[in-house]
PDB file of N, CA and C in Angstrom:
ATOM      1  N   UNK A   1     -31.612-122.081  80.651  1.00  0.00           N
ATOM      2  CA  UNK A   1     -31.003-121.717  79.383  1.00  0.00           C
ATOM      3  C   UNK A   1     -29.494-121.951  79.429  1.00  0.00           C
ATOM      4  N   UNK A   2     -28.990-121.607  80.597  1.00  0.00           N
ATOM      5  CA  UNK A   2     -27.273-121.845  80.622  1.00  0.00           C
ATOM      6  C   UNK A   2     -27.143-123.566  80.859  1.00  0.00           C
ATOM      7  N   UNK A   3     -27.762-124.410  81.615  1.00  0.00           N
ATOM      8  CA  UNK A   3     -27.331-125.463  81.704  1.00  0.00           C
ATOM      9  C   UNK A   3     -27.980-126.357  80.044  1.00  0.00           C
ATOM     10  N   UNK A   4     -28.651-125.564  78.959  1.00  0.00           N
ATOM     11  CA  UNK A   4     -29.130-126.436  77.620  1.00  0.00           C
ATOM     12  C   UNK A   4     -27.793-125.887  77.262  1.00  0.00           C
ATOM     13  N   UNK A   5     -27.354-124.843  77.127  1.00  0.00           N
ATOM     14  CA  UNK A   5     -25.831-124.659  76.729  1.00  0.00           C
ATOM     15  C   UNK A   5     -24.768-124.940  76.715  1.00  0.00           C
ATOM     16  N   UNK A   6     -24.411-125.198  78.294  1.00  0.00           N
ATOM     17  CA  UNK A   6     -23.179-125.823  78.506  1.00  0.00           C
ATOM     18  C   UNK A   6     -23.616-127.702  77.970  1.00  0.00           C
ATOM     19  N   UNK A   7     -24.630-128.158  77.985  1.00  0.00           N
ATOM     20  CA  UNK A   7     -25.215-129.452  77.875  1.00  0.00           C
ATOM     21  C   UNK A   7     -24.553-129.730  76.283  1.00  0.00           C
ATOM     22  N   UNK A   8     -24.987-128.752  75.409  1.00  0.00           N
ATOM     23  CA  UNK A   8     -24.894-128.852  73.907  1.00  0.00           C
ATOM     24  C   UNK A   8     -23.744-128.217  73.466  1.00  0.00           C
ATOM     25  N   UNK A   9     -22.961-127.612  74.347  1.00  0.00           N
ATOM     26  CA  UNK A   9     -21.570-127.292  74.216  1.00  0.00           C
ATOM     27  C   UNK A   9     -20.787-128.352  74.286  1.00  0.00           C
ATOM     28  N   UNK A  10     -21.054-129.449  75.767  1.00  0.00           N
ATOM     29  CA  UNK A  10     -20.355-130.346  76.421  1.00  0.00           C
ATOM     30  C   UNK A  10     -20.262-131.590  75.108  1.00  0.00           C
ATOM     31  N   UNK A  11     -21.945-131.423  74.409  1.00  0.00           N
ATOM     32  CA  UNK A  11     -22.197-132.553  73.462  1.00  0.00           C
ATOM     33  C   UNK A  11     -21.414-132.743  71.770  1.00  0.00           C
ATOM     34  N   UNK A  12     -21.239-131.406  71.705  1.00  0.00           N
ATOM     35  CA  UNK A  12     -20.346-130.745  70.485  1.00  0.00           C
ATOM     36  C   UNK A  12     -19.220-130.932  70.797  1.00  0.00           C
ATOM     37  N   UNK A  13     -17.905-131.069  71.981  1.00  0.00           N
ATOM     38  CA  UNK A  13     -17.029-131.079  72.307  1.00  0.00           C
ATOM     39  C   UNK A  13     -16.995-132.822  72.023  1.00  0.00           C
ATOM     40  N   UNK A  14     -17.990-132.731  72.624  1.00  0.00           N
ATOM     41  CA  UNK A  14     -17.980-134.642  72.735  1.00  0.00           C
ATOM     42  C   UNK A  14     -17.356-135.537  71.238  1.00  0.00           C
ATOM     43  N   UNK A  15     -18.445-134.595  70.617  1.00  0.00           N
ATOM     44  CA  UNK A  15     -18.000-135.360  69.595  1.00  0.00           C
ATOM     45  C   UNK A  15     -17.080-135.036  68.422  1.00  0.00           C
ATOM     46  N   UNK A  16     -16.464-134.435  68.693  1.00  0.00           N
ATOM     47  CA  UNK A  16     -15.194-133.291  68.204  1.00  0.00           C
ATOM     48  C   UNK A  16     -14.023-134.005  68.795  1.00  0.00           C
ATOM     49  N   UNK A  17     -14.117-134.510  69.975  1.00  0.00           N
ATOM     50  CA  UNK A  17     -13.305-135.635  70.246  1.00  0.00           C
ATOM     51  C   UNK A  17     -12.950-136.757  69.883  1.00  0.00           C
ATOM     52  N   UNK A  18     -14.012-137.370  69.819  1.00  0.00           N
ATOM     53  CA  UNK A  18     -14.519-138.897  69.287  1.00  0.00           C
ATOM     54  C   UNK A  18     -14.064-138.400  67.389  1.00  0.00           C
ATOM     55  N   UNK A  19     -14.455-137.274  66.714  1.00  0.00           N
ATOM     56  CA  UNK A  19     -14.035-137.069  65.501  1.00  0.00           C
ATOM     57  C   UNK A  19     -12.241-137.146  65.398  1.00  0.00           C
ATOM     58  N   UNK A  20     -12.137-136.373  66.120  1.00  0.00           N
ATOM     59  CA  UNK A  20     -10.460-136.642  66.167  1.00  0.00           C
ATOM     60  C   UNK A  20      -9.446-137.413  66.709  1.00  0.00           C
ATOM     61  N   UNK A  21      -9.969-138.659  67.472  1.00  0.00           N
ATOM     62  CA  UNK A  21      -9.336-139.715  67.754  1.00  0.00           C
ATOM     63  C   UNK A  21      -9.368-140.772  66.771  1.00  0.00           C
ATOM     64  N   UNK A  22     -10.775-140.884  65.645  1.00  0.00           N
ATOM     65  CA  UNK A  22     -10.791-141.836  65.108  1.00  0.00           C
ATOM     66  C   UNK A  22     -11.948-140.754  64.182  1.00  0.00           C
ATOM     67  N   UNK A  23     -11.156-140.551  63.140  1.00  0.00           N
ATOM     68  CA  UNK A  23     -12.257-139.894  61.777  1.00  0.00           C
ATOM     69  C   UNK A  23     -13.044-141.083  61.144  1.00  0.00           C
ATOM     70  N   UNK A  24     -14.520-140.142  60.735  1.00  0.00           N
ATOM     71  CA  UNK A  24     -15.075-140.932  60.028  1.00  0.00           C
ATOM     72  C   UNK A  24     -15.083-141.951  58.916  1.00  0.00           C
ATOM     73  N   UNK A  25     -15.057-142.993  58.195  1.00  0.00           N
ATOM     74  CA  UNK A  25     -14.867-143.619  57.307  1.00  0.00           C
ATOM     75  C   UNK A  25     -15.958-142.597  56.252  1.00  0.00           C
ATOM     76  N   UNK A  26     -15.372-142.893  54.958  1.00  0.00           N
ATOM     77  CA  UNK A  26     -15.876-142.564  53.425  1.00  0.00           C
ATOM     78  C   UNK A  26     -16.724-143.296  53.025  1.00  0.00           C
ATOM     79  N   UNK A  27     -15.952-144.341  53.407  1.00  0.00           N
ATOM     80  CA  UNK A  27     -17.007-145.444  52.696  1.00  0.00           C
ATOM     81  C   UNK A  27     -17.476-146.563  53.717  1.00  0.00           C
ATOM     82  N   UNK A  28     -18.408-147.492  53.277  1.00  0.00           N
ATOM     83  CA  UNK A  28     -19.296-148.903  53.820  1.00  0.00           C
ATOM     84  C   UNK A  28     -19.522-149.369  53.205  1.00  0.00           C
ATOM     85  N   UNK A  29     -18.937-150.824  53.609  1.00  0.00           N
ATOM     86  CA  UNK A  29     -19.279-151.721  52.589  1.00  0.00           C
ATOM     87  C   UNK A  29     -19.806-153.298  53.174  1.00  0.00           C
ATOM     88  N   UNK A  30     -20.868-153.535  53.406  1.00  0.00           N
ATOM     89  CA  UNK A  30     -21.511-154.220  53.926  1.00  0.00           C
ATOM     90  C   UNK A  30     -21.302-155.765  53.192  1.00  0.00           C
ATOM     91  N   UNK A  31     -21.051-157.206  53.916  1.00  0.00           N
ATOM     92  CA  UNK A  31     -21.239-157.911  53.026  1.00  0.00           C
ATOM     93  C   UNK A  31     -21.990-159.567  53.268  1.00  0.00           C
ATOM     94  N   UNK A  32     -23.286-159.947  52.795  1.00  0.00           N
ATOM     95  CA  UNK A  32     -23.645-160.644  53.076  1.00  0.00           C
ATOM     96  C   UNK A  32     -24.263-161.904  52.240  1.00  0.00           C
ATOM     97  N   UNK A  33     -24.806-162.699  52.701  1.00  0.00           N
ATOM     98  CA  UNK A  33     -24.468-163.708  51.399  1.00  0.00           C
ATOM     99  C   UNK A  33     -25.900-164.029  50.534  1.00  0.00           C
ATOM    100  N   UNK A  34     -27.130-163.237  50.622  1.00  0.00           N
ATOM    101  CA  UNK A  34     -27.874-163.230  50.015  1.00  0.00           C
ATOM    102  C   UNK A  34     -27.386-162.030  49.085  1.00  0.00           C
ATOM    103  N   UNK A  35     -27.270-162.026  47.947  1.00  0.00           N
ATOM    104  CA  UNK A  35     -27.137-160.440  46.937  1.00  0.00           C
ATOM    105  C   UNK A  35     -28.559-159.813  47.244  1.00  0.00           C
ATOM    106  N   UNK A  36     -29.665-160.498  46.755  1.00  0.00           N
ATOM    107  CA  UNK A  36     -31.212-159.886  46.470  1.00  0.00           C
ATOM    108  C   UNK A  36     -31.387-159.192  47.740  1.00  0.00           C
ATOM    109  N   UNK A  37     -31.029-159.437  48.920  1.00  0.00           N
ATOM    110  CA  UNK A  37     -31.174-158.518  50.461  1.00  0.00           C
ATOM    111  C   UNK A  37     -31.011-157.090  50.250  1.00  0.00           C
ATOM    112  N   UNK A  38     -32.002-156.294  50.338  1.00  0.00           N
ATOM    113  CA  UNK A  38     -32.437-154.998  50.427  1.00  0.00           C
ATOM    114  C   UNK A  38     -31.649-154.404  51.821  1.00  0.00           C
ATOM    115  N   UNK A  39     -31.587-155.384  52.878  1.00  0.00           N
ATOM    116  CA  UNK A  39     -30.994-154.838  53.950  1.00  0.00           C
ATOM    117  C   UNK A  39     -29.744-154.065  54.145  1.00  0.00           C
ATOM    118  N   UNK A  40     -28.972-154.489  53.556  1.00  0.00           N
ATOM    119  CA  UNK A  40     -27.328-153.626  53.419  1.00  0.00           C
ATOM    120  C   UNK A  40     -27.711-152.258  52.882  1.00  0.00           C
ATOM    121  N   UNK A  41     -28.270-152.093  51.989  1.00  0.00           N
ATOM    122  CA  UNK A  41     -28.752-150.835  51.150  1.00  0.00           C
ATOM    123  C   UNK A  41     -29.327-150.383  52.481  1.00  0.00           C
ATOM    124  N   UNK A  42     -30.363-150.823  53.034  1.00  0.00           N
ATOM    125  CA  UNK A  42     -31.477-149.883  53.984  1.00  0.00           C
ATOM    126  C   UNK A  42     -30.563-149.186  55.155  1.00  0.00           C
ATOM    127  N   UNK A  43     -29.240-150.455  55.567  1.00  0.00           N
ATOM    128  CA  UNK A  43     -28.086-149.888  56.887  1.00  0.00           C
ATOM    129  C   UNK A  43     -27.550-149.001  56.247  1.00  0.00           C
ATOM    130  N   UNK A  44     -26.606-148.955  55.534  1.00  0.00           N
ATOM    131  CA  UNK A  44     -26.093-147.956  54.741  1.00  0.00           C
ATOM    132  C   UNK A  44     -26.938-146.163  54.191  1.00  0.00           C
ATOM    133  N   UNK A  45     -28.269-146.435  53.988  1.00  0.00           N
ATOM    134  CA  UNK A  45     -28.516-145.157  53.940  1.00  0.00           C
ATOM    135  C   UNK A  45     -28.778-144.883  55.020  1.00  0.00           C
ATOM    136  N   UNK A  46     -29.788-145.456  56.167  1.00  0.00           N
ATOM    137  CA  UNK A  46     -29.562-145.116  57.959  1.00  0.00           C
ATOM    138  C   UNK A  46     -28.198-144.504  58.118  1.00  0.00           C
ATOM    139  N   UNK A  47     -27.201-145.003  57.773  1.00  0.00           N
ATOM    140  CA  UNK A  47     -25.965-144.385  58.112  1.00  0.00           C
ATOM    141  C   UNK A  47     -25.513-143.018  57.695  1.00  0.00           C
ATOM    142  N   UNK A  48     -25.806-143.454  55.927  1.00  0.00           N
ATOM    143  CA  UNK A  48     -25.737-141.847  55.556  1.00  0.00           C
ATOM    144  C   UNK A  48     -26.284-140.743  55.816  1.00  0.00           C
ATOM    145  N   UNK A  49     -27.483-141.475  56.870  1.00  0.00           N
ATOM    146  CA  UNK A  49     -28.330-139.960  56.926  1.00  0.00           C
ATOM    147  C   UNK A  49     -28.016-139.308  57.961  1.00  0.00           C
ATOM    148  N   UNK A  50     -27.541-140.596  59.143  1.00  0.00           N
ATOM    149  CA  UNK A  50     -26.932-139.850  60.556  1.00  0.00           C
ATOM    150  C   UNK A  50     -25.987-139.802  60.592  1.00  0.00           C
ATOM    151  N   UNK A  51     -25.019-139.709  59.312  1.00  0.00           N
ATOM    152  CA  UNK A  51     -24.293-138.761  59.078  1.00  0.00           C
ATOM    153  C   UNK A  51     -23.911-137.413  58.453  1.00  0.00           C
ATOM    154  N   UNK A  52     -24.855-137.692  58.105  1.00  0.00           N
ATOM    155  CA  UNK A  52     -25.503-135.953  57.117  1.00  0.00           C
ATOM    156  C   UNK A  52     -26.274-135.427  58.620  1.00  0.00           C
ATOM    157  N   UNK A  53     -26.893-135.532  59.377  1.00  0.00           N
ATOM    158  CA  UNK A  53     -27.779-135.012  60.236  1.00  0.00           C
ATOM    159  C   UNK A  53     -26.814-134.434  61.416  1.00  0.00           C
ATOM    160  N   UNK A  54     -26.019-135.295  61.468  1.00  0.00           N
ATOM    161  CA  UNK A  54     -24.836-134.668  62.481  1.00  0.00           C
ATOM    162  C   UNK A  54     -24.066-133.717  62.064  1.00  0.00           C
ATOM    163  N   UNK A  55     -23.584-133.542  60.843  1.00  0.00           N
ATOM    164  CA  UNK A  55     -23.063-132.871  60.261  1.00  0.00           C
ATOM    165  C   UNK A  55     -23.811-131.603  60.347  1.00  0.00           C
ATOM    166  N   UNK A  56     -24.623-131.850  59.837  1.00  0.00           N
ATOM    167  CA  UNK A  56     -25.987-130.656  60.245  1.00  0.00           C
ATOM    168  C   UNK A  56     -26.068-130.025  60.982  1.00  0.00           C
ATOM    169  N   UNK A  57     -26.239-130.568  62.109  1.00  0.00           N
ATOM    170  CA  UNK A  57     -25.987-130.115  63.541  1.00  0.00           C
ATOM    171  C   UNK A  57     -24.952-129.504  64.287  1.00  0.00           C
ATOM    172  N   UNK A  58     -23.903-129.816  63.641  1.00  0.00           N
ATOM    173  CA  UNK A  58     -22.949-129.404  64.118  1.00  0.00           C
ATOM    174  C   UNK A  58     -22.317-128.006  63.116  1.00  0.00           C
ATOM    175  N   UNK A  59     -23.194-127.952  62.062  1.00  0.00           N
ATOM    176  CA  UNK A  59     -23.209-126.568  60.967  1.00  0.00           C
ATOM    177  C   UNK A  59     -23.758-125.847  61.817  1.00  0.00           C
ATOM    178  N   UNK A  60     -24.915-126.337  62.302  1.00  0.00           N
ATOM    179  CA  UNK A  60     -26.195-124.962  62.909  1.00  0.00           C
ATOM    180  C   UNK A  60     -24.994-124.537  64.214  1.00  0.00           C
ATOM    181  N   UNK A  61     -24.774-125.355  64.846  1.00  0.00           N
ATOM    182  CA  UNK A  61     -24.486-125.436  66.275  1.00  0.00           C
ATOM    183  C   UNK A  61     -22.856-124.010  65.903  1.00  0.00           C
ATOM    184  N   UNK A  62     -21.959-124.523  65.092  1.00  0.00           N
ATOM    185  CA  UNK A  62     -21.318-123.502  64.979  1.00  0.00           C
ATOM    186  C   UNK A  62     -21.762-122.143  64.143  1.00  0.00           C
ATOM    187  N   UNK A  63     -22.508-122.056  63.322  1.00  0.00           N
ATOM    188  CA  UNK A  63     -23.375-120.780  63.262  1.00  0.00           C
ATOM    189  C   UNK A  63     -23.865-120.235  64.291  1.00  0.00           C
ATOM    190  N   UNK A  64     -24.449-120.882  64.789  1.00  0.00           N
ATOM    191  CA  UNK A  64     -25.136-120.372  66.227  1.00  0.00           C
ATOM    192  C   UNK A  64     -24.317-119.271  67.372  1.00  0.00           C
ATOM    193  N   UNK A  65     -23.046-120.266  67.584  1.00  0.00           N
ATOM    194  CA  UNK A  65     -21.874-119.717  68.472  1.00  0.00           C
ATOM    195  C   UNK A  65     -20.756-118.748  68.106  1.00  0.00           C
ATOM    196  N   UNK A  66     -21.601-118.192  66.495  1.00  0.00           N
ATOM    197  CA  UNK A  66     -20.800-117.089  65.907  1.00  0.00           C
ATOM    198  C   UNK A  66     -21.371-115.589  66.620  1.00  0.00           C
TER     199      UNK A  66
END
């Protein structure tokens, strides 16, 4: 139980780092030379979601450590 802690402590720090050396972008803008390509759309929500999911995670994770 103490080493999943310090593990997901170490992993939250991690990226609390990586957040504050270089913040996330707002936006994406993908660009390729078919328009009709579904693909840019499909990267882009992949993105949005693991960025909503991290975000997530890192809500619970500081609830948690309240």
């Amino acid at each position: 139980m103490h080493r999943r802690r310090l593990g997901l402590s170490l992993a939250i720090l991690g990226f609390m780092v990586l957040v504050a050396i270089k913040p996330p972008a707002g936006e994406l803008r993908l660009s390729l030379d078919a328009p009709t390509d579904g693909s840019p759309l499909k990267v882009e929500a992949g993105l949005d979601l693991g960025v909503f999911a991290l975000s997530f995670l890192i809500h619970q994770a500081e609830r948690r450590a309240r």
